[in-house]
N, C-alpha and C. Protein backbone atom coordinates (compact mmCIF):
# COMPACT_ATOMS: atom_id res chain seq x y z
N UNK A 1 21.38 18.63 -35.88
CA UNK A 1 20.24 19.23 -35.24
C UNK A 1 20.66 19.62 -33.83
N UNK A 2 20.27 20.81 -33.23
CA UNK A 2 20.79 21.31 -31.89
C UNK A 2 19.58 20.94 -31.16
N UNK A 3 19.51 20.49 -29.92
CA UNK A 3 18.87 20.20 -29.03
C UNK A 3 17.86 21.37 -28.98
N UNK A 4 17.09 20.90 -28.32
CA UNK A 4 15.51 21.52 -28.31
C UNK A 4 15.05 22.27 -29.59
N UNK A 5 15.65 22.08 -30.32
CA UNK A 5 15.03 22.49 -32.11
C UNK A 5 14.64 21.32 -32.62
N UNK A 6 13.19 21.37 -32.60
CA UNK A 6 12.45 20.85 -33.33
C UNK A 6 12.19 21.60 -35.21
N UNK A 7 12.28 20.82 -35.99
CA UNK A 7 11.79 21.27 -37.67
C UNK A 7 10.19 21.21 -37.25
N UNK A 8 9.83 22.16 -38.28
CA UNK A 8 8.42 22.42 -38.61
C UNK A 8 7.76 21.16 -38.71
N UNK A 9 8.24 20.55 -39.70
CA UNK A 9 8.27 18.65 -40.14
C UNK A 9 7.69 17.88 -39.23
N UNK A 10 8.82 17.84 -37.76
CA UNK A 10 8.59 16.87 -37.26
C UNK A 10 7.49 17.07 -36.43
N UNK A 11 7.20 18.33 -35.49
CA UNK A 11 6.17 18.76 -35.26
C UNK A 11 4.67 18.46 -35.36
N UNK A 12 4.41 18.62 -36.60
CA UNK A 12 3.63 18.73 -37.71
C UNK A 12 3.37 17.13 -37.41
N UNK A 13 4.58 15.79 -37.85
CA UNK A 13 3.90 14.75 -37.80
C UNK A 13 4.15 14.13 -36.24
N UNK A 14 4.45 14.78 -35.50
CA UNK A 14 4.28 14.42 -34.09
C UNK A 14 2.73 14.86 -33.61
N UNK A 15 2.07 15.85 -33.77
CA UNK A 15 0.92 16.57 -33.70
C UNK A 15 -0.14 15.36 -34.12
N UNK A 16 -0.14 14.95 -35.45
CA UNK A 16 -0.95 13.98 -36.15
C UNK A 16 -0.99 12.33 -35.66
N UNK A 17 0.36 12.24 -35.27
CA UNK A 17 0.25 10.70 -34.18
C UNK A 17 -0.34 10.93 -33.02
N UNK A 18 0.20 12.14 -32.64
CA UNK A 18 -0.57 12.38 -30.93
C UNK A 18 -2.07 12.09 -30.93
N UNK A 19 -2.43 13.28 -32.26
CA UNK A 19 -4.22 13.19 -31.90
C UNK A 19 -4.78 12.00 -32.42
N UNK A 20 -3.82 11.19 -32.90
CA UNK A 20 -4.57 9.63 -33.35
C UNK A 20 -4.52 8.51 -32.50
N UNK A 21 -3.91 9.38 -31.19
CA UNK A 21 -4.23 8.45 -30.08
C UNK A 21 -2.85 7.84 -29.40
N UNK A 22 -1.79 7.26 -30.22
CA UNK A 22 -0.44 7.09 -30.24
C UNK A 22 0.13 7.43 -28.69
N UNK A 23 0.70 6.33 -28.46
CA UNK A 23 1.65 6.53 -27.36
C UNK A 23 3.03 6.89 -27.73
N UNK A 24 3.47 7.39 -26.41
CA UNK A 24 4.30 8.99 -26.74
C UNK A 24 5.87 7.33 -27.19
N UNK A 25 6.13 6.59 -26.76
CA UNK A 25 6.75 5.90 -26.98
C UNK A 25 7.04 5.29 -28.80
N UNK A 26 5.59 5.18 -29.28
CA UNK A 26 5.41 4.71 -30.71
C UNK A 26 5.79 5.94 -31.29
N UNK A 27 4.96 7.24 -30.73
CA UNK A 27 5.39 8.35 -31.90
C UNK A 27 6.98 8.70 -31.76
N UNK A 28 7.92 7.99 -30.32
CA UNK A 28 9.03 8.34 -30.89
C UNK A 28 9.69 7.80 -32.04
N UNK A 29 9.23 6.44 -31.82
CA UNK A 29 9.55 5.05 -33.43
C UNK A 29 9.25 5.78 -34.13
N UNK A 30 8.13 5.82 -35.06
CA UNK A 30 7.39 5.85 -35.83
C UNK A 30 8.91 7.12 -36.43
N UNK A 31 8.80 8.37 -35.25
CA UNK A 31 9.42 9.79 -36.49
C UNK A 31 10.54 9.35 -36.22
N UNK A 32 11.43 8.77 -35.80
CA UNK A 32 12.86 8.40 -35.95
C UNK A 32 12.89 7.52 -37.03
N UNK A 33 11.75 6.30 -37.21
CA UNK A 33 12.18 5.69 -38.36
C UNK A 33 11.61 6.73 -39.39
N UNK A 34 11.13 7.74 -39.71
CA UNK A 34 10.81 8.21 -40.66
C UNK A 34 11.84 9.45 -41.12
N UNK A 35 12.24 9.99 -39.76
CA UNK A 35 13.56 11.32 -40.00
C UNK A 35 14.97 10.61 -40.25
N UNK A 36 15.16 9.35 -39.70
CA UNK A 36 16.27 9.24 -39.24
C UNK A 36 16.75 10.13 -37.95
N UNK A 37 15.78 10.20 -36.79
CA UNK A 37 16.13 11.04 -35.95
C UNK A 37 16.28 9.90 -34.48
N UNK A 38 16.93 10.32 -33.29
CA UNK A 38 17.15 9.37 -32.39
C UNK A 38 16.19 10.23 -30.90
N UNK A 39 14.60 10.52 -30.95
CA UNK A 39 14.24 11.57 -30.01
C UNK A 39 13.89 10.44 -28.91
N UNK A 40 14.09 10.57 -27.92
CA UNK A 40 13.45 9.42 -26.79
C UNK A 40 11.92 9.84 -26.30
N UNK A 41 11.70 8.74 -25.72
CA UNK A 41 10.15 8.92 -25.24
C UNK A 41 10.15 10.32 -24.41
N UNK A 42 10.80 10.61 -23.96
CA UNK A 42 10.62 12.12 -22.58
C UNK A 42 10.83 13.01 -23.88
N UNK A 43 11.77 13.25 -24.31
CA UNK A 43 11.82 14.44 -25.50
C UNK A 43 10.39 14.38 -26.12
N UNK A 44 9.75 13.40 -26.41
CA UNK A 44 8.27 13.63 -27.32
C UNK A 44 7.40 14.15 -26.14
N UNK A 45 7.49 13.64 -24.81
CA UNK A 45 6.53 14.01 -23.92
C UNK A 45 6.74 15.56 -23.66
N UNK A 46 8.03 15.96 -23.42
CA UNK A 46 8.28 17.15 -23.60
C UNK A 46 7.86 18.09 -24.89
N UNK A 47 8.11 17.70 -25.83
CA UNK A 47 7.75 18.61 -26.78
C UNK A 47 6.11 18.58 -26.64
N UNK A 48 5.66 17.45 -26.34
CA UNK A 48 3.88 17.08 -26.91
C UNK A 48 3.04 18.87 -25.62
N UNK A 49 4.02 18.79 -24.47
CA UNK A 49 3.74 20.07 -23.60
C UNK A 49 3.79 21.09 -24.26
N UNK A 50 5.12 21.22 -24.79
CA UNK A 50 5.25 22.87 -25.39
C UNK A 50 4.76 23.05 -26.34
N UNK A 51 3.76 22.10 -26.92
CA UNK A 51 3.03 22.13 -28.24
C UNK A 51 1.50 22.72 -27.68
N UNK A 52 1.57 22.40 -26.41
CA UNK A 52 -0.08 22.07 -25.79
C UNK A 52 -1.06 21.08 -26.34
N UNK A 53 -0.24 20.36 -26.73
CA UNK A 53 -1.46 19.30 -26.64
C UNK A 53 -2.33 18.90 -26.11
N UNK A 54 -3.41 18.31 -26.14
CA UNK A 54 -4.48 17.99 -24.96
C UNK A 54 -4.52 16.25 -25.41
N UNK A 55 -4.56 15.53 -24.60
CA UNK A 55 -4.72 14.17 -25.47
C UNK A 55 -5.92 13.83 -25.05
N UNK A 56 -6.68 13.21 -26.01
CA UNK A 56 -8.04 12.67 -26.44
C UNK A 56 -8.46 12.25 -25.13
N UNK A 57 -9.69 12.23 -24.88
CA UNK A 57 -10.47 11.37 -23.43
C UNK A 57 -10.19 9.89 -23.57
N UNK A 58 -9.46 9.27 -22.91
CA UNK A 58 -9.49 7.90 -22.41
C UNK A 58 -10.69 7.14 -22.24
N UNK A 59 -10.92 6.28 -22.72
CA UNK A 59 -12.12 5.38 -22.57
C UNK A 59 -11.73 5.04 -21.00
N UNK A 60 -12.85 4.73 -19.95
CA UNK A 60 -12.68 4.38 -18.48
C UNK A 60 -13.40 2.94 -18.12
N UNK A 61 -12.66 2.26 -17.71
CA UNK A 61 -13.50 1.28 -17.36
C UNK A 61 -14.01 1.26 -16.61
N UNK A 62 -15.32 0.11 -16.41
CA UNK A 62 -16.59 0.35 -15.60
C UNK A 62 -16.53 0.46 -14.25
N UNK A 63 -16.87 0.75 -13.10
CA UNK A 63 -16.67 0.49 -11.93
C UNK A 63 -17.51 -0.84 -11.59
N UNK A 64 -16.90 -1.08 -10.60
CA UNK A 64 -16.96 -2.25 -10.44
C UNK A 64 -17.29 -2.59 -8.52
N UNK A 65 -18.04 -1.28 -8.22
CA UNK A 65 -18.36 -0.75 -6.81
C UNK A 65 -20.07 -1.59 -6.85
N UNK A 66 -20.19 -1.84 -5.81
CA UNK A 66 -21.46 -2.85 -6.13
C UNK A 66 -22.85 -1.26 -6.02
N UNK A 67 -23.75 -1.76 -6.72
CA UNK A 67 -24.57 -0.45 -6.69
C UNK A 67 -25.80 -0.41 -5.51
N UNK A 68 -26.05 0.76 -5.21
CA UNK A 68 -26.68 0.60 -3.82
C UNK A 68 -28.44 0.06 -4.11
N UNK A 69 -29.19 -0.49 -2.89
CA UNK A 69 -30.42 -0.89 -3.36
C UNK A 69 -31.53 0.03 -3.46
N UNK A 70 -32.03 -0.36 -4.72
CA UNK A 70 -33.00 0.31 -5.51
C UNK A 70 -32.25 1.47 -6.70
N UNK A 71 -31.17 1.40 -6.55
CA UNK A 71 -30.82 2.41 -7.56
C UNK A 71 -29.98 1.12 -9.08
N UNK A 72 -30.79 1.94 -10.29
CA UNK A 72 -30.39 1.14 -11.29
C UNK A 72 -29.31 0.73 -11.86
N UNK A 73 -28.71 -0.26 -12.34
CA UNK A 73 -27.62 -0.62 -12.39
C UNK A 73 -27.27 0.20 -14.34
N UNK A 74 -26.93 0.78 -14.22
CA UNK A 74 -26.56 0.92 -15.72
C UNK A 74 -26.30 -0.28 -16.73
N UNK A 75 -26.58 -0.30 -18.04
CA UNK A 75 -25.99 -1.65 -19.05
C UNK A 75 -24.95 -1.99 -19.37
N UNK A 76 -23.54 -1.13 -18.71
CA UNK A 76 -22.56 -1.36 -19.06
C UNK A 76 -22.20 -2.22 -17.95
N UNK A 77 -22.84 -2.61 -16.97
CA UNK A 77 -22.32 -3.26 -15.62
C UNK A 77 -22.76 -4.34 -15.71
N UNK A 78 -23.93 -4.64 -16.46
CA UNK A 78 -24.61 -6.36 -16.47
C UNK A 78 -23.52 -7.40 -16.71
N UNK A 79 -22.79 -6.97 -17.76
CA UNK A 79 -21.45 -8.23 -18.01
C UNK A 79 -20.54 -8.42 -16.61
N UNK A 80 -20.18 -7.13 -15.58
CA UNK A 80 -19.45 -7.04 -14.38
C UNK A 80 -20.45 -7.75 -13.29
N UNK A 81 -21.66 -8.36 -13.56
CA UNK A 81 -22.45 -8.39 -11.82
C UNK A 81 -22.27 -9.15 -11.47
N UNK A 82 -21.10 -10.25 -11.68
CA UNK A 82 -20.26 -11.50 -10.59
C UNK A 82 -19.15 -10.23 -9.72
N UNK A 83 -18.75 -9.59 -10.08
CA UNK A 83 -18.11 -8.44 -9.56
C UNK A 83 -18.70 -7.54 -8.32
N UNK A 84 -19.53 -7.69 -7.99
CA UNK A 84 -20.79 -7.15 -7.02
C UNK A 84 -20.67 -7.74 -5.82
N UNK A 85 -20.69 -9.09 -5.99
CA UNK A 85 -21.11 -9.85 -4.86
C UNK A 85 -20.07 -10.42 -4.78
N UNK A 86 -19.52 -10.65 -3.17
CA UNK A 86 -18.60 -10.97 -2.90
C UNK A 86 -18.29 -12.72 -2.94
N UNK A 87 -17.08 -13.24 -2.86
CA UNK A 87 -17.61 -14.71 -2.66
C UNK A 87 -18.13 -15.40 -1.62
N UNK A 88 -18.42 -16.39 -1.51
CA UNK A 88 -19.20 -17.19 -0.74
C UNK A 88 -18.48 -17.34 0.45
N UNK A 89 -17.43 -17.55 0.23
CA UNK A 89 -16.75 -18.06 1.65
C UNK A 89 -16.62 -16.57 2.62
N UNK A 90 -16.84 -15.47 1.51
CA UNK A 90 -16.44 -14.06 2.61
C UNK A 90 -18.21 -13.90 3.35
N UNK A 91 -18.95 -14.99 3.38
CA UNK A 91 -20.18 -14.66 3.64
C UNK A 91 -20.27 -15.64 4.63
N UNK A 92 -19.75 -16.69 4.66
CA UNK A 92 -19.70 -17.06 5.50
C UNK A 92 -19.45 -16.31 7.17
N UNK A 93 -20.19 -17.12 8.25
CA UNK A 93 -19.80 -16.24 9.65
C UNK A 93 -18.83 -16.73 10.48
N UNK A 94 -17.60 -16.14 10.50
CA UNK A 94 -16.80 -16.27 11.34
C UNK A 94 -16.77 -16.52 12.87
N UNK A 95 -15.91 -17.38 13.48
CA UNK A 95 -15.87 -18.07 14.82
C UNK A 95 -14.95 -16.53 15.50
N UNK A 96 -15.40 -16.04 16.43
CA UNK A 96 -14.62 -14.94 17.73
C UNK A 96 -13.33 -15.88 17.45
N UNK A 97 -12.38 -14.70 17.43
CA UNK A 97 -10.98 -14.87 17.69
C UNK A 97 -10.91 -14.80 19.28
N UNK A 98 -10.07 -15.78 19.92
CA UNK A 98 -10.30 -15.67 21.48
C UNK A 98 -8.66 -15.17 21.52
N UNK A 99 -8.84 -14.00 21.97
CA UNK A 99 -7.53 -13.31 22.93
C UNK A 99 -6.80 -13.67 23.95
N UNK A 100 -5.41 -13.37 23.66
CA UNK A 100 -4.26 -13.99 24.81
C UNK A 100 -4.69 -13.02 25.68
N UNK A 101 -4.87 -12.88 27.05
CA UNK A 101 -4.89 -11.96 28.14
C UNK A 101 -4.39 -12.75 29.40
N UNK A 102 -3.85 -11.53 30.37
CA UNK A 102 -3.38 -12.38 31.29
C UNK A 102 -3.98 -11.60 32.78
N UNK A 103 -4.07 -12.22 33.79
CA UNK A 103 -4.79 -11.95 35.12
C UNK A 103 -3.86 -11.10 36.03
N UNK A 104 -3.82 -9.84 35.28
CA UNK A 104 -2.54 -9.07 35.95
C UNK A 104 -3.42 -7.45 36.39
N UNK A 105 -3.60 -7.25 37.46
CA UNK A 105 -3.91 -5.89 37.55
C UNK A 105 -2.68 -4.59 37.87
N UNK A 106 -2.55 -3.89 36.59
CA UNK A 106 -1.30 -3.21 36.19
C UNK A 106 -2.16 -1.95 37.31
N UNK A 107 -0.88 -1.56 37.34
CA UNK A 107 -0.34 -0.23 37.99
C UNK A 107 -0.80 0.57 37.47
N UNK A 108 -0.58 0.44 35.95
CA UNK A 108 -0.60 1.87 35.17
C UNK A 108 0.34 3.29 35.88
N UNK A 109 1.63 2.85 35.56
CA UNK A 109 2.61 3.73 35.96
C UNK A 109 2.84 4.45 34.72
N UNK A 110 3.11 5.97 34.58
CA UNK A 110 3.54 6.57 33.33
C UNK A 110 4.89 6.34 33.61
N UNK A 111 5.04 6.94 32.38
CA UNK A 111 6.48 6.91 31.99
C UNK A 111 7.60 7.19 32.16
N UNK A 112 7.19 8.76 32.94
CA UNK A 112 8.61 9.30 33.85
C UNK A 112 8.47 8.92 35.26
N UNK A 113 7.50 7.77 35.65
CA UNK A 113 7.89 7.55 36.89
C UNK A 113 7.92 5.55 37.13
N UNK A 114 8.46 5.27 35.99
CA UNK A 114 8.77 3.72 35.60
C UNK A 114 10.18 3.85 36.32
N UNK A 115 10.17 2.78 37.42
CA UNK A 115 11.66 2.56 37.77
C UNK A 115 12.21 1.48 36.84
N UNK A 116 13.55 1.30 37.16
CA UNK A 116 14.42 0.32 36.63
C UNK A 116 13.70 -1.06 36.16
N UNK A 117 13.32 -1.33 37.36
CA UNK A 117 12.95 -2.89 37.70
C UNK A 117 11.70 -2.91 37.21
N UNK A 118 10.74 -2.11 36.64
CA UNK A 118 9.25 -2.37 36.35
C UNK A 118 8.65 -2.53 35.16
N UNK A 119 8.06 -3.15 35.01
CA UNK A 119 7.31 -4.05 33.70
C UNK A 119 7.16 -2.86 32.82
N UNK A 120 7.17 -2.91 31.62
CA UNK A 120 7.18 -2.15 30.39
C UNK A 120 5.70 -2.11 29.86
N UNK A 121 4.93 -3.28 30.36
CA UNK A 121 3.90 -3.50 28.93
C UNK A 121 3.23 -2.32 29.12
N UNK A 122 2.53 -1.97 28.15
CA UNK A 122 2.30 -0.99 27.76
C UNK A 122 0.81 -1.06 28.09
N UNK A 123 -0.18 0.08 28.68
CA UNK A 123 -1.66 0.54 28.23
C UNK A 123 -2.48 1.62 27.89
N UNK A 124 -3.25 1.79 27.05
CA UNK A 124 -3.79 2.80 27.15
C UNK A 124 -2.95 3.12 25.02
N UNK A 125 -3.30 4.36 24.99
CA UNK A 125 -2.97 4.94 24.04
C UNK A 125 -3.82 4.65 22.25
N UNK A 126 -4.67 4.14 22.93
CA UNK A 126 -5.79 3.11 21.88
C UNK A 126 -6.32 4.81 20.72
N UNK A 127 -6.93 5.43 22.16
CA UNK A 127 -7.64 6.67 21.70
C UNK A 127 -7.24 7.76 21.40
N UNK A 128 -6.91 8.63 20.47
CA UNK A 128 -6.18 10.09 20.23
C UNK A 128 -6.82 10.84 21.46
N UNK A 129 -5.11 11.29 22.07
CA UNK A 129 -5.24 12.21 23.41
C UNK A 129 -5.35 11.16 24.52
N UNK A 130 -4.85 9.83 24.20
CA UNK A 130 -5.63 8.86 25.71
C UNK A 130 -3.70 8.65 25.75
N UNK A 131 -3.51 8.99 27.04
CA UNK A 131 -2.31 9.07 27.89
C UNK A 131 -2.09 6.73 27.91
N UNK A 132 -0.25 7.19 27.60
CA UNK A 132 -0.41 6.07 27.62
C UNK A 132 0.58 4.97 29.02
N UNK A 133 0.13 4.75 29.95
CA UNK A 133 0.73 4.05 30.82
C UNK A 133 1.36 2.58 30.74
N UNK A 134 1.76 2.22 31.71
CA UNK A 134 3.03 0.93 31.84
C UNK A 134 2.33 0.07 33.25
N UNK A 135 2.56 -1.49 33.47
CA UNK A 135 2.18 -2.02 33.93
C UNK A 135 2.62 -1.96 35.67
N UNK A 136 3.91 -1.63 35.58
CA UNK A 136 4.92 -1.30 36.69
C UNK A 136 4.75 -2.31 37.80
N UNK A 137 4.44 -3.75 37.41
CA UNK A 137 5.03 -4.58 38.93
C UNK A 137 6.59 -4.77 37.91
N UNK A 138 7.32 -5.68 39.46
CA UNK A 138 8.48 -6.16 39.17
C UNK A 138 8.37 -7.37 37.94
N UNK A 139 9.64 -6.75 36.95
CA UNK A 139 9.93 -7.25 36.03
C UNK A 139 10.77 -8.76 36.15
N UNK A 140 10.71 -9.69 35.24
CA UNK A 140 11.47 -10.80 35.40
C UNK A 140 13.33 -10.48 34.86
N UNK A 141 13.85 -10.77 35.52
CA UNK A 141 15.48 -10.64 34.81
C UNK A 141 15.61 -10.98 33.45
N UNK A 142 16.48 -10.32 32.83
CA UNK A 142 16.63 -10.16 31.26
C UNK A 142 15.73 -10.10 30.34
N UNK A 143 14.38 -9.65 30.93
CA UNK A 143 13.08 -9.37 30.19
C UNK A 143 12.61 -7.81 30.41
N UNK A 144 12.03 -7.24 29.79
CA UNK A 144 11.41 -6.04 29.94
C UNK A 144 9.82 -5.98 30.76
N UNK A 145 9.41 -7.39 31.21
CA UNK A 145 8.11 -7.49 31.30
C UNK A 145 7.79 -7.86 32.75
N UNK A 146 7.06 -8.16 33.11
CA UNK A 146 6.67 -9.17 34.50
C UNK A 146 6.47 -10.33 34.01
N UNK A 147 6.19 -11.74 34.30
CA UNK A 147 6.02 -13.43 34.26
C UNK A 147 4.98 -13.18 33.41
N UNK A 148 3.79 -12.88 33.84
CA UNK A 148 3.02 -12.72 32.53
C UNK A 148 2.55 -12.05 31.73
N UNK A 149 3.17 -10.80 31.42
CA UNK A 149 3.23 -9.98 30.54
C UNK A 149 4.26 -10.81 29.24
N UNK A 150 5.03 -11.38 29.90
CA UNK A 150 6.74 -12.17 29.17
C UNK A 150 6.42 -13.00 28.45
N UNK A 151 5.18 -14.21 29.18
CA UNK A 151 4.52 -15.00 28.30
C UNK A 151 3.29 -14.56 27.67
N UNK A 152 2.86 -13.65 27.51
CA UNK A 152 1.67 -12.95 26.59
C UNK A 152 2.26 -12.17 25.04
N UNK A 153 3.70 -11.74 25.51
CA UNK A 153 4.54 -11.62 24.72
C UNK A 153 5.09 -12.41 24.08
N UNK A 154 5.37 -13.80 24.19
CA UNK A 154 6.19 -14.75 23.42
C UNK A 154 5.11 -15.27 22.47
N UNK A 155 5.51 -16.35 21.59
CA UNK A 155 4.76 -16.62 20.65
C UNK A 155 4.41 -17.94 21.10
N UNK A 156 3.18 -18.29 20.64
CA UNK A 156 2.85 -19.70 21.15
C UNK A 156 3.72 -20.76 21.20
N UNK A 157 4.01 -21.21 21.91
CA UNK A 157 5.32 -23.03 22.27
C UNK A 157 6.60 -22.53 22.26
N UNK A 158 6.45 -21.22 22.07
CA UNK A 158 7.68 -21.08 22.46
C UNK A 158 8.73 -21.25 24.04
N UNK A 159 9.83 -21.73 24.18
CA UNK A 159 10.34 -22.39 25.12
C UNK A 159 10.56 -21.52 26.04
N UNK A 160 10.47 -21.14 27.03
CA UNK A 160 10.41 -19.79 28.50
C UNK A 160 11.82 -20.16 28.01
N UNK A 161 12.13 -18.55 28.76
CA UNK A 161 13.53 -18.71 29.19
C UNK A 161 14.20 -18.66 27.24
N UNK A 162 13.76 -19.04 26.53
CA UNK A 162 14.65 -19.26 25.26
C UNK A 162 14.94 -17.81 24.28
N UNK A 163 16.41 -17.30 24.07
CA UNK A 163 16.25 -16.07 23.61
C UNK A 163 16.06 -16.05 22.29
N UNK A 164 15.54 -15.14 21.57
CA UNK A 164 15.13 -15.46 20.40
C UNK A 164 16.70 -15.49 19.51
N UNK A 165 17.32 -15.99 18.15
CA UNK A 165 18.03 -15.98 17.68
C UNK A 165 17.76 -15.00 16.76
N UNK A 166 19.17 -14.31 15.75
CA UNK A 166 18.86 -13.66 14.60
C UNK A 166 17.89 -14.32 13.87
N UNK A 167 16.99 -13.09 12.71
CA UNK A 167 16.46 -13.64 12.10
C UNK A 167 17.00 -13.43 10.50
N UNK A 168 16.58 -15.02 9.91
CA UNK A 168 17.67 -15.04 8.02
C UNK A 168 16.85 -14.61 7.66
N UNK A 169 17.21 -13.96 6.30
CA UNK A 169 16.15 -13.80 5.57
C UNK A 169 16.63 -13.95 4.20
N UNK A 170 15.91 -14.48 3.15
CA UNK A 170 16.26 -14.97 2.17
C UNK A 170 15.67 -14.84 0.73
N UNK A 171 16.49 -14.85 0.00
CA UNK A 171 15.54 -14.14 -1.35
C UNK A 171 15.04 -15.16 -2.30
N UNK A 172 13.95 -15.62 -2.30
CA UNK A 172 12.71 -16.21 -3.21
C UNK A 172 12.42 -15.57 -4.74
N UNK A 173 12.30 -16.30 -5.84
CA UNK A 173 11.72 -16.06 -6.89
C UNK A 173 10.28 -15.66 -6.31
N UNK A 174 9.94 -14.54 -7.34
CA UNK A 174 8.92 -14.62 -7.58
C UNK A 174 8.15 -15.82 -8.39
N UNK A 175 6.58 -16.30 -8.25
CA UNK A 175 6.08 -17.25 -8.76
C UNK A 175 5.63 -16.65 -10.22
């Protein structure tokens, strides 16, 4: 058999698995064990195109979007309405996250006029089109920052002065 020649045959019972729903994978089984032919899954997907096939509507499962109030819930959703409501603990009210900040009134130096020696941290740039400036007092040696910009930057307990080491990283099973 020469490539891209399909027989009338196989066609014919490729056509009849398709519209019975058949994944393009089974209908390759199915006509290889029946031709003795070796077509792979892409060759059937390919041919199932140049055939024009249309394949059958997919059954969809329900949504599962909670429905707004006063509007009726359809009967296919009654079995889903633990699905609606969120759990308990996301209802619960959360305690304010209290923010690291530090008692520094920045410069707000831009960028092409940051000297050598001046703090990096960064402000501004929150808002599309909002210009973004730099803190610009004097920086601490071998830091990019000022004293407390340096420690607003480090991670909690972490030791002043301590440089961070490489970081390992290591490969875990999945569970």
């Amino acid at each position: 058999m020469e490539p891209g020649h399909w027989p009338s045959e196989h066609s014919d019972v490729l056509r009849d698995y398709f519209l019975k729903g058949m994944s393009y994978a089974e209908i390759g089984q199915e006509i290889n064990a029946r031709f003795g032919t070796a077509y792979t899954r892409s060759a059937i997907v390919g041919r199932v195109r140049r055939l024009g096939l249309i394949a059958p509507p997919r059954i969809t499962s329900p949504s599962i979007a909670p429905s707004l109030p006063g509007e009726a819930v359809p009967p296919s959703r009654g079995r889903l309405a633990c699905l609606d409501v969120p759990p308990r603990s996301a209802m619960k009210p959360v305690a304010p996250v209290e923010l690291r900040c530090v008692g520094v009134q920045p410069r707000l130096v831009a960028l092409d006029q940051l000297d050598c020696e001046d703090c990096r941290y960064p402000y501004g740039g929150d808002k599309d089109g909002e210009e973004i400036t730099f803190c610009g007092h004097p920086r601490q040696p071998g830091s990019s920052y000022c004293a407390p910009h340096a420690r607003l930057t480090r991670r909690s307990g972490a030791a002043p002065g301590r440089v961070a080491g490489p970081v390992v990283l290591r490969l875990v099973s999945a569970a």
